[in-house]
C-alpha atoms as a PDB file:
ATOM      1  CA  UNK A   1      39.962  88.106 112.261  1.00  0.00           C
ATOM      2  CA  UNK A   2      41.347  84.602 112.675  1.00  0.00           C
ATOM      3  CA  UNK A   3      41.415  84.065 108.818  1.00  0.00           C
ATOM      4  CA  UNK A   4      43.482  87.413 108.107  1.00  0.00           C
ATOM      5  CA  UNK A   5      45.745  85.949 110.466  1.00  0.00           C
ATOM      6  CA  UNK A   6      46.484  82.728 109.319  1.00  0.00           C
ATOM      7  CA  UNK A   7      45.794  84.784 105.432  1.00  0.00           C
ATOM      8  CA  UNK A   8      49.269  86.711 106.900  1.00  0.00           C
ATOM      9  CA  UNK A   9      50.872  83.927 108.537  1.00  0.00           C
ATOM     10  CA  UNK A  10      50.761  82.082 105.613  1.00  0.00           C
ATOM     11  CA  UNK A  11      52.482  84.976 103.453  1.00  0.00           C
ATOM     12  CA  UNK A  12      55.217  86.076 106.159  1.00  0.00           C
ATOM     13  CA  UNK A  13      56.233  82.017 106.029  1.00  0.00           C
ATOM     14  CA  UNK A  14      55.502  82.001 102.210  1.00  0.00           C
ATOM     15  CA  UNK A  15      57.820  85.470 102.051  1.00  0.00           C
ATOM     16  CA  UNK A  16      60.560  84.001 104.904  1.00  0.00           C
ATOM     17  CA  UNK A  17      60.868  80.985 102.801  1.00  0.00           C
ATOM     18  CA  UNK A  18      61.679  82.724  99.738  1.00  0.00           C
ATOM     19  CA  UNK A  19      64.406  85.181 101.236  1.00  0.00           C
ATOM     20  CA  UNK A  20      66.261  82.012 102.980  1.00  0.00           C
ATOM     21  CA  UNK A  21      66.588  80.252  99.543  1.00  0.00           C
ATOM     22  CA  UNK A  22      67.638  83.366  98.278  1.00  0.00           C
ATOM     23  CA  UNK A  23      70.105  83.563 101.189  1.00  0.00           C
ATOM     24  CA  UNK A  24      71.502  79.575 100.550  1.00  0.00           C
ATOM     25  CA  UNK A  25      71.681  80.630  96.695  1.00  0.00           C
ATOM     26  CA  UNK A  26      74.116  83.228  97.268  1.00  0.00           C
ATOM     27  CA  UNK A  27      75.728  81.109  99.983  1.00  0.00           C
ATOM     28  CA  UNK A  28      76.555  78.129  97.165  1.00  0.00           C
ATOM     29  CA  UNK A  29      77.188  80.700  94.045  1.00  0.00           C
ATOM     30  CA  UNK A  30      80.002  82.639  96.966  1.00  0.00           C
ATOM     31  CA  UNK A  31      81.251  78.814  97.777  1.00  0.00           C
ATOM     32  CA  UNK A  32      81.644  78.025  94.747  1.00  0.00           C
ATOM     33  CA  UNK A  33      83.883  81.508  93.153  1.00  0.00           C
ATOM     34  CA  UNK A  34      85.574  80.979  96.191  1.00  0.00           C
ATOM     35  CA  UNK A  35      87.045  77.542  95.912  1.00  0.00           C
ATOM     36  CA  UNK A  36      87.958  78.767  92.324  1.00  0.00           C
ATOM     37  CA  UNK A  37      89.870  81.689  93.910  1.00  0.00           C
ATOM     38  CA  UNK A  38      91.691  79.513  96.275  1.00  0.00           C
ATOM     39  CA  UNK A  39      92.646  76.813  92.935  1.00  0.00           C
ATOM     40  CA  UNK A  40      93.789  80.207  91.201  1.00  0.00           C
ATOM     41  CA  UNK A  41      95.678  81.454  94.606  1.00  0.00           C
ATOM     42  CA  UNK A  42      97.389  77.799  95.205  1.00  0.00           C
ATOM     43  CA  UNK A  43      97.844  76.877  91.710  1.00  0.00           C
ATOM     44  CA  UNK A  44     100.149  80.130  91.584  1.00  0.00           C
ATOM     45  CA  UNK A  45     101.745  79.359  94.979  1.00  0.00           C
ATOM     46  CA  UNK A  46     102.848  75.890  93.678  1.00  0.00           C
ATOM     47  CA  UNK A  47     104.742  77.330  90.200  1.00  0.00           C
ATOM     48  CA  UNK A  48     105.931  80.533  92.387  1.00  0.00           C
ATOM     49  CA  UNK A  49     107.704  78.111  94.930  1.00  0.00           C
ATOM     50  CA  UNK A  50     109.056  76.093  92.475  1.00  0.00           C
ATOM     51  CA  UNK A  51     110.637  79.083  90.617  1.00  0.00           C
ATOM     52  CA  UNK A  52     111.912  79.873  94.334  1.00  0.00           C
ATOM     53  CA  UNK A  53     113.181  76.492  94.909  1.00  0.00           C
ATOM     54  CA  UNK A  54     114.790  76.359  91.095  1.00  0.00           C
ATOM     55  CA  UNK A  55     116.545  79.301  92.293  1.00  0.00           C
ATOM     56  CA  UNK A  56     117.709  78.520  95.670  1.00  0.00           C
ATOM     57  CA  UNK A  57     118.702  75.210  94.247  1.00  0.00           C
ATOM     58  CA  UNK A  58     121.062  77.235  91.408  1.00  0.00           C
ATOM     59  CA  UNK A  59     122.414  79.420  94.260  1.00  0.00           C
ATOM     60  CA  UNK A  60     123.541  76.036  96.525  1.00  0.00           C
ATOM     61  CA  UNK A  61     124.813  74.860  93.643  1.00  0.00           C
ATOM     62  CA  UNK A  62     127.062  77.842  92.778  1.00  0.00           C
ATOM     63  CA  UNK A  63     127.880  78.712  96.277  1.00  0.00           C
ATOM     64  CA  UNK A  64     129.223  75.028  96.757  1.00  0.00           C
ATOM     65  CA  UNK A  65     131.304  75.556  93.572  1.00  0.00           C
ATOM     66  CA  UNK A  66     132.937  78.377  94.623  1.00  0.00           C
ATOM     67  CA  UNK A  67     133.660  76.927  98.143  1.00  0.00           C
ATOM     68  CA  UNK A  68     135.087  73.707  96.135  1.00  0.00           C
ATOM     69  CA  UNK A  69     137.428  76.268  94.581  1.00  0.00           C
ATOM     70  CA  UNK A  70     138.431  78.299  97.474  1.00  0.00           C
ATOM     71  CA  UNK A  71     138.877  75.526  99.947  1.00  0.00           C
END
């Protein structure tokens, strides 16, 4: 009786064991896609803003022209 317990022990540790290094596998492959999302994500933030700013810059630019002009 005491052997088929520590026999099962033994395996439900052995079994536990395997399922948490599963777990911490999928834990580092899900770190890891994720910092290359967020790259991806900022990387495209950083050329959209400076399309925005290119822009806004243009449109200051022409606005004070056109005040020059008027005023």
């Amino acid at each position: 009786m005491f052997r088929q317990n520590a026999i099962q022990l033994a395996e439900k540790e052995k079994s536990e064991k395997e399922l948490l290094s599963q777990i911490i596998g999928e834990a580092e492959d899900f770190k890891v896609e994720f910092y290359q999302k967020r790259k991806i994500t900022s990387e495209n933030n950083k050329a959209t803003n400076r399309e925005k700013e290119k822009m806004f810059v243009a449109s200051q630019e022409k606005f004070h022209a056109e005040v020059d002009k008027n005023y």
